[in-house]
C-alpha atoms as a PDB file:
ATOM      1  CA  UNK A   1       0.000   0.000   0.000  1.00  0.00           C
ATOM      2  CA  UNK A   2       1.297   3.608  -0.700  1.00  0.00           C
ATOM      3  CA  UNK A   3      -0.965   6.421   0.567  1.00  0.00           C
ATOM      4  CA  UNK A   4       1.016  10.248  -1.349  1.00  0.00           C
ATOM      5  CA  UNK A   5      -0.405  13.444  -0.320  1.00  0.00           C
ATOM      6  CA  UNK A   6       1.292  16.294  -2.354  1.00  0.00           C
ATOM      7  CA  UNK A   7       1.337  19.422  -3.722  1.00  0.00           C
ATOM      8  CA  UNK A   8       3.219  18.962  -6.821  1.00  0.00           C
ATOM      9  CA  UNK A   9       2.247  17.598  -9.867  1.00  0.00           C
ATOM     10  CA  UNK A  10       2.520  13.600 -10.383  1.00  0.00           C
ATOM     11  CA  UNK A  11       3.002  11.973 -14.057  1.00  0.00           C
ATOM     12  CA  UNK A  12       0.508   9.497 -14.701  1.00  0.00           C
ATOM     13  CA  UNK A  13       1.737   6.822 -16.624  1.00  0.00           C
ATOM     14  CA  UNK A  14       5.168   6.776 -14.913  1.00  0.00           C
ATOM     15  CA  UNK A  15       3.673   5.990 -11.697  1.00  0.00           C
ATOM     16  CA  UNK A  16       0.573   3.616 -13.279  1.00  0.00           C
ATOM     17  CA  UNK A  17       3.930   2.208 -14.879  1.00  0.00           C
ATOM     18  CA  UNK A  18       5.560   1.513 -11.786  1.00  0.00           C
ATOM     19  CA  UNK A  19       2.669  -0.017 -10.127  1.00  0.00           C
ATOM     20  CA  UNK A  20       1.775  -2.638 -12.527  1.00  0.00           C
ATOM     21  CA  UNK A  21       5.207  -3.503 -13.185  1.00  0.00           C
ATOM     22  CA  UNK A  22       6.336  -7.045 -12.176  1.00  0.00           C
ATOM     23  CA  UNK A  23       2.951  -7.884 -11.365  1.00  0.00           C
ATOM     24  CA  UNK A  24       3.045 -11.328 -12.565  1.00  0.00           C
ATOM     25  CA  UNK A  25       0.346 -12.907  -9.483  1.00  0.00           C
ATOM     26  CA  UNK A  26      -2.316 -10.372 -10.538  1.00  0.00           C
ATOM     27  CA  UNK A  27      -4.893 -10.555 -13.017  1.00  0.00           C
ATOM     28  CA  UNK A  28      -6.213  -7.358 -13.024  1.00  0.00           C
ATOM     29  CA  UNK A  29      -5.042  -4.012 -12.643  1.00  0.00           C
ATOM     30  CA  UNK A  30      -7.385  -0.669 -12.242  1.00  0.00           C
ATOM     31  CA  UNK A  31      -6.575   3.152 -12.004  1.00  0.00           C
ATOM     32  CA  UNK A  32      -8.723   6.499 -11.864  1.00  0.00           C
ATOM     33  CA  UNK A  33      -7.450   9.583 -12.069  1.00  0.00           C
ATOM     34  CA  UNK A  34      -9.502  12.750 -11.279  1.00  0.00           C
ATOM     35  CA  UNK A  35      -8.978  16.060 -12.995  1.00  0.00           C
ATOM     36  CA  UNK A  36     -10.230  19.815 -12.056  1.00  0.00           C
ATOM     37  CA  UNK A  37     -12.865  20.235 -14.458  1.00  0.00           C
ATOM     38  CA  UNK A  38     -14.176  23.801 -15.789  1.00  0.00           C
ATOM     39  CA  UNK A  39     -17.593  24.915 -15.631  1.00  0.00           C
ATOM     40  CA  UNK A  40     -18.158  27.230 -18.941  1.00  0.00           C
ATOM     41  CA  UNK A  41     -21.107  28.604 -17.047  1.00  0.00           C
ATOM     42  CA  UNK A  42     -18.548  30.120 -14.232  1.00  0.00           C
ATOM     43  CA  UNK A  43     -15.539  29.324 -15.908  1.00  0.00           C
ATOM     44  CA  UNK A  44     -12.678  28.331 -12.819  1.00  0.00           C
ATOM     45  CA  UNK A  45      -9.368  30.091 -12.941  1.00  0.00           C
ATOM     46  CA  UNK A  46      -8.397  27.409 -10.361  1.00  0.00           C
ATOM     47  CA  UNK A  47      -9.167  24.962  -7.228  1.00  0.00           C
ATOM     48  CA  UNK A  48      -7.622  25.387  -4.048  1.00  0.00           C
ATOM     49  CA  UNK A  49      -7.434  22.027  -2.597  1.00  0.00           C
ATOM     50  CA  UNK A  50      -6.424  22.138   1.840  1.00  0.00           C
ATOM     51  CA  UNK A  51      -5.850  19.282   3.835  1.00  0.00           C
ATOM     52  CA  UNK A  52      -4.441  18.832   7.697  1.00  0.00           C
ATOM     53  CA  UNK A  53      -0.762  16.924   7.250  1.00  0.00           C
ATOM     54  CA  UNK A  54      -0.984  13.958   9.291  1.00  0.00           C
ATOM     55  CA  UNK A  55      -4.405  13.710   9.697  1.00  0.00           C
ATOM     56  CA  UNK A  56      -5.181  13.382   5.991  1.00  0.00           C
ATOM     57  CA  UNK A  57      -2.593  10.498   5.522  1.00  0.00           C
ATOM     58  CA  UNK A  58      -4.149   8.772   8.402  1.00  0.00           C
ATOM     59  CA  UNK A  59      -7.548   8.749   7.173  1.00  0.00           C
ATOM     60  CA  UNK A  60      -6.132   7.722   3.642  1.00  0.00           C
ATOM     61  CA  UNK A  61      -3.699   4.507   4.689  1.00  0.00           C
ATOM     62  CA  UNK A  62      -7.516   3.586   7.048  1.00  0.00           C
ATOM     63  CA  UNK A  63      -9.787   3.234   3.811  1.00  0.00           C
ATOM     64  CA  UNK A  64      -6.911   1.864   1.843  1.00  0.00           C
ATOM     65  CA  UNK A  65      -6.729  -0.658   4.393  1.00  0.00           C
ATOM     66  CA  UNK A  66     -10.588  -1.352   4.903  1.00  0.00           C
ATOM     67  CA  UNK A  67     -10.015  -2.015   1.084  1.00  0.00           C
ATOM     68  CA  UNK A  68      -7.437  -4.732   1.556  1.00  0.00           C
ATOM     69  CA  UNK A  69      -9.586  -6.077   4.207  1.00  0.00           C
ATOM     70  CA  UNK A  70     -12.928  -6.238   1.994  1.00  0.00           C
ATOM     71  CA  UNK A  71     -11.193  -7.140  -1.458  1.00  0.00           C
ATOM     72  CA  UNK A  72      -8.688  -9.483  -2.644  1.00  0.00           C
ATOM     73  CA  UNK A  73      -5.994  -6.966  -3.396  1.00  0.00           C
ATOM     74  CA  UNK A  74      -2.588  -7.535  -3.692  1.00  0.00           C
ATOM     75  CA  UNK A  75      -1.777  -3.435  -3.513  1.00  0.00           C
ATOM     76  CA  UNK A  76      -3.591  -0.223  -3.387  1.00  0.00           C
ATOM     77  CA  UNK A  77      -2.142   3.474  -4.478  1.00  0.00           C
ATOM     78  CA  UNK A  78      -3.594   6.824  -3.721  1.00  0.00           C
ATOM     79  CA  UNK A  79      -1.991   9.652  -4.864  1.00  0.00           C
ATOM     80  CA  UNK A  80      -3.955  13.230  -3.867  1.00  0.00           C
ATOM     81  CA  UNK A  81      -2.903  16.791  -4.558  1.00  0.00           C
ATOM     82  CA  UNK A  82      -3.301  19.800  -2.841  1.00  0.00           C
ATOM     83  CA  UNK A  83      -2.459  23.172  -2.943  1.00  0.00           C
ATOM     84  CA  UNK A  84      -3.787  25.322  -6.660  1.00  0.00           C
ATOM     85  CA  UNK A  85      -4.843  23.253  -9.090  1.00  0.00           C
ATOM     86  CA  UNK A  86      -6.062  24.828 -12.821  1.00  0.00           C
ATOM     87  CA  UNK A  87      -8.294  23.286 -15.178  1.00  0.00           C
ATOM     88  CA  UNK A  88      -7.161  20.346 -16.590  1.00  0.00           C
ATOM     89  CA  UNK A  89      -4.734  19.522 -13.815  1.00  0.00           C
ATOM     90  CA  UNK A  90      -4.503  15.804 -12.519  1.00  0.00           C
ATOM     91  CA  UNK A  91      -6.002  16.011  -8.915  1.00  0.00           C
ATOM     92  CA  UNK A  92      -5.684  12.275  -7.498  1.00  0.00           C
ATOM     93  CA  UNK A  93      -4.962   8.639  -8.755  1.00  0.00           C
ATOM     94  CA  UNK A  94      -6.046   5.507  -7.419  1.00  0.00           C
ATOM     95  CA  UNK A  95      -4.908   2.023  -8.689  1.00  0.00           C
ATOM     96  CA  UNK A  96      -5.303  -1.399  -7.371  1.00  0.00           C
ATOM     97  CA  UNK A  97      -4.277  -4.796  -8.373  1.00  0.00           C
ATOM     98  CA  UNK A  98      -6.445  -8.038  -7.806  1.00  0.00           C
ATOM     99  CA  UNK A  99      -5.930 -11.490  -8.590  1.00  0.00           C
ATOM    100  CA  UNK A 100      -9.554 -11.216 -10.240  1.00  0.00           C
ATOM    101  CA  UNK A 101     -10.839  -7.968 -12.269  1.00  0.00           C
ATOM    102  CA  UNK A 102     -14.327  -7.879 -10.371  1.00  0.00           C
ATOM    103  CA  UNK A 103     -12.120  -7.024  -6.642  1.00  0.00           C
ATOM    104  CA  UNK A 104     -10.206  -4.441  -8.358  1.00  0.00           C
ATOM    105  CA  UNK A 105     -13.120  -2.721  -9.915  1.00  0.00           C
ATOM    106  CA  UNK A 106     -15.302  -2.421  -6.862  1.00  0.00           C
ATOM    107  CA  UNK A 107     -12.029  -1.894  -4.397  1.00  0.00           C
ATOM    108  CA  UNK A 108     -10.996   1.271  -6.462  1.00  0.00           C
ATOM    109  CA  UNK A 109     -14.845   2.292  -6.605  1.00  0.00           C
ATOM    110  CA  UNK A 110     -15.091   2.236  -2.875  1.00  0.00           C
ATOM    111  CA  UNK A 111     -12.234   4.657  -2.516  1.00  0.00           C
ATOM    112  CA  UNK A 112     -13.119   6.958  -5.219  1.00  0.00           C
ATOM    113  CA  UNK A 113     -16.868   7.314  -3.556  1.00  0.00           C
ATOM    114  CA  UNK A 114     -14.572   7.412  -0.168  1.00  0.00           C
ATOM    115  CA  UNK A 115     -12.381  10.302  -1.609  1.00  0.00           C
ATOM    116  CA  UNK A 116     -15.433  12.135  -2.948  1.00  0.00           C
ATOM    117  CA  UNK A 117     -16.841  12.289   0.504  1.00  0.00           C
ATOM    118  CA  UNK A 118     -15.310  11.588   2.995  1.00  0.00           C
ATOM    119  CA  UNK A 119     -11.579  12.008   3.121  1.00  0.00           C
ATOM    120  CA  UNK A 120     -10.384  15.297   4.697  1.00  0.00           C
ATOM    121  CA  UNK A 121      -9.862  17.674   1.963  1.00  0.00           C
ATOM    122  CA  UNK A 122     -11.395  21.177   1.220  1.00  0.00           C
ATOM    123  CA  UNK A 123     -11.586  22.393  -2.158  1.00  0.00           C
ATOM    124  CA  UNK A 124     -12.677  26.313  -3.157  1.00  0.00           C
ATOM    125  CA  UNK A 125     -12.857  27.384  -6.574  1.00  0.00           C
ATOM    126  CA  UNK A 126     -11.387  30.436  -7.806  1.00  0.00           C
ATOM    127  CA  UNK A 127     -12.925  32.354 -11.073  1.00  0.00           C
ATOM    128  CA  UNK A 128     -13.661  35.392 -12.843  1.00  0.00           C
ATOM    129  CA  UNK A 129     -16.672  35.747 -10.940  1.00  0.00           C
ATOM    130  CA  UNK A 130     -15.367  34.932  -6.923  1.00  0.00           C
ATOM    131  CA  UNK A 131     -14.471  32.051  -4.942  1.00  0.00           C
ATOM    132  CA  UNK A 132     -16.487  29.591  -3.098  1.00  0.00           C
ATOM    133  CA  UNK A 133     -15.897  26.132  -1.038  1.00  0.00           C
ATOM    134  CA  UNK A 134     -17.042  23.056  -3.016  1.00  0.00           C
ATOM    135  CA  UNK A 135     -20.200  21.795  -0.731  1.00  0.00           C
ATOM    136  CA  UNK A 136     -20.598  17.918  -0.562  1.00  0.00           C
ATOM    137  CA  UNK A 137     -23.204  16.659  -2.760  1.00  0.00           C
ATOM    138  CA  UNK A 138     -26.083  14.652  -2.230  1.00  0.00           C
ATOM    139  CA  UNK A 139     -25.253  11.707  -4.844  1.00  0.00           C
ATOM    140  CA  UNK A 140     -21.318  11.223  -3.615  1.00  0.00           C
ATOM    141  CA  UNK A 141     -23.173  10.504  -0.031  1.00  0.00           C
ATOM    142  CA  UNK A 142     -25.437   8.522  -1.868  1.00  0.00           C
ATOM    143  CA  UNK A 143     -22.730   6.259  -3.581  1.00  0.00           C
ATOM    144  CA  UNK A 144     -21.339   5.105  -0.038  1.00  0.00           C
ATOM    145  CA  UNK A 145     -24.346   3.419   0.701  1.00  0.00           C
ATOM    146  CA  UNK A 146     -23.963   0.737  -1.363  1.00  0.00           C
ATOM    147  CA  UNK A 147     -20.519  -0.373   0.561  1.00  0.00           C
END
């Protein structure tokens, strides 16, 4: 398991790359990556994305491990950014590797839903037109339900 909180940048493929490599005992290999999206309606100059060090890693290396408890995973990798972010910008990865494709799928959906809700990060968007804190929606609670 590797748990990265950052605020710079992280290459995609080099570190999806690095994770699958040698991973000759695993069938199945999944990753996500989320990226700020732009709203043409209020178009975003950029997110500010805060966390508590510490705190944020702990929560982080807890799911991952719930994970490895619930699926048959032979690793898990979250990567999350923080600090500005613009449009287009890579916010977070998650990958995991499973004997079986059907673990991996529904281990990297549980964290996803898990980041989207519930880990400790605050995100405000900055545009032409203000800044406001992203509020939790309804659905992302929603999705935990069905873990």
């Amino acid at each position: 398991m590797r748990i990265v909180v950052q605020q710079s940048p992280f290459d995609l493929g080099a570190e999806a790359n690095a994770f699958a490599a040698g991973r000759t005992d695993m069938g199945a290999i999944v990753t996500f990556s989320g990226v700020v999206r732009d709203n043409p309606a209020h178009p975003l100059r950029q997110m500010m994305i805060e966390h508590y060090p510490g705190m944020t890693e702990r929560a982080l290396e807890k799911i991952a491990a719930e994970a490895q408890a619930r699926w048959s995973l032979g690793d898990v990798l979250v990567i999350h950014r923080y600090g500005p972010m613009r449009p287009g910008e890579m916010i977070m990865m998650v990958a995991t590797a499973a004997p079986h494709r059907r673990d991996a799928f529904e281990a990297a959906e549980y964290l996803m839903d898990y980041l989207k809700s519930r880990a400790p990060f605050w995100k405000k968007e900055q545009g032409a037109d203000g800044e406001s804190w992203v509020a939790a929606k309804d659905e992302d609670e929603d999705a935990l339900t069905r873990w």
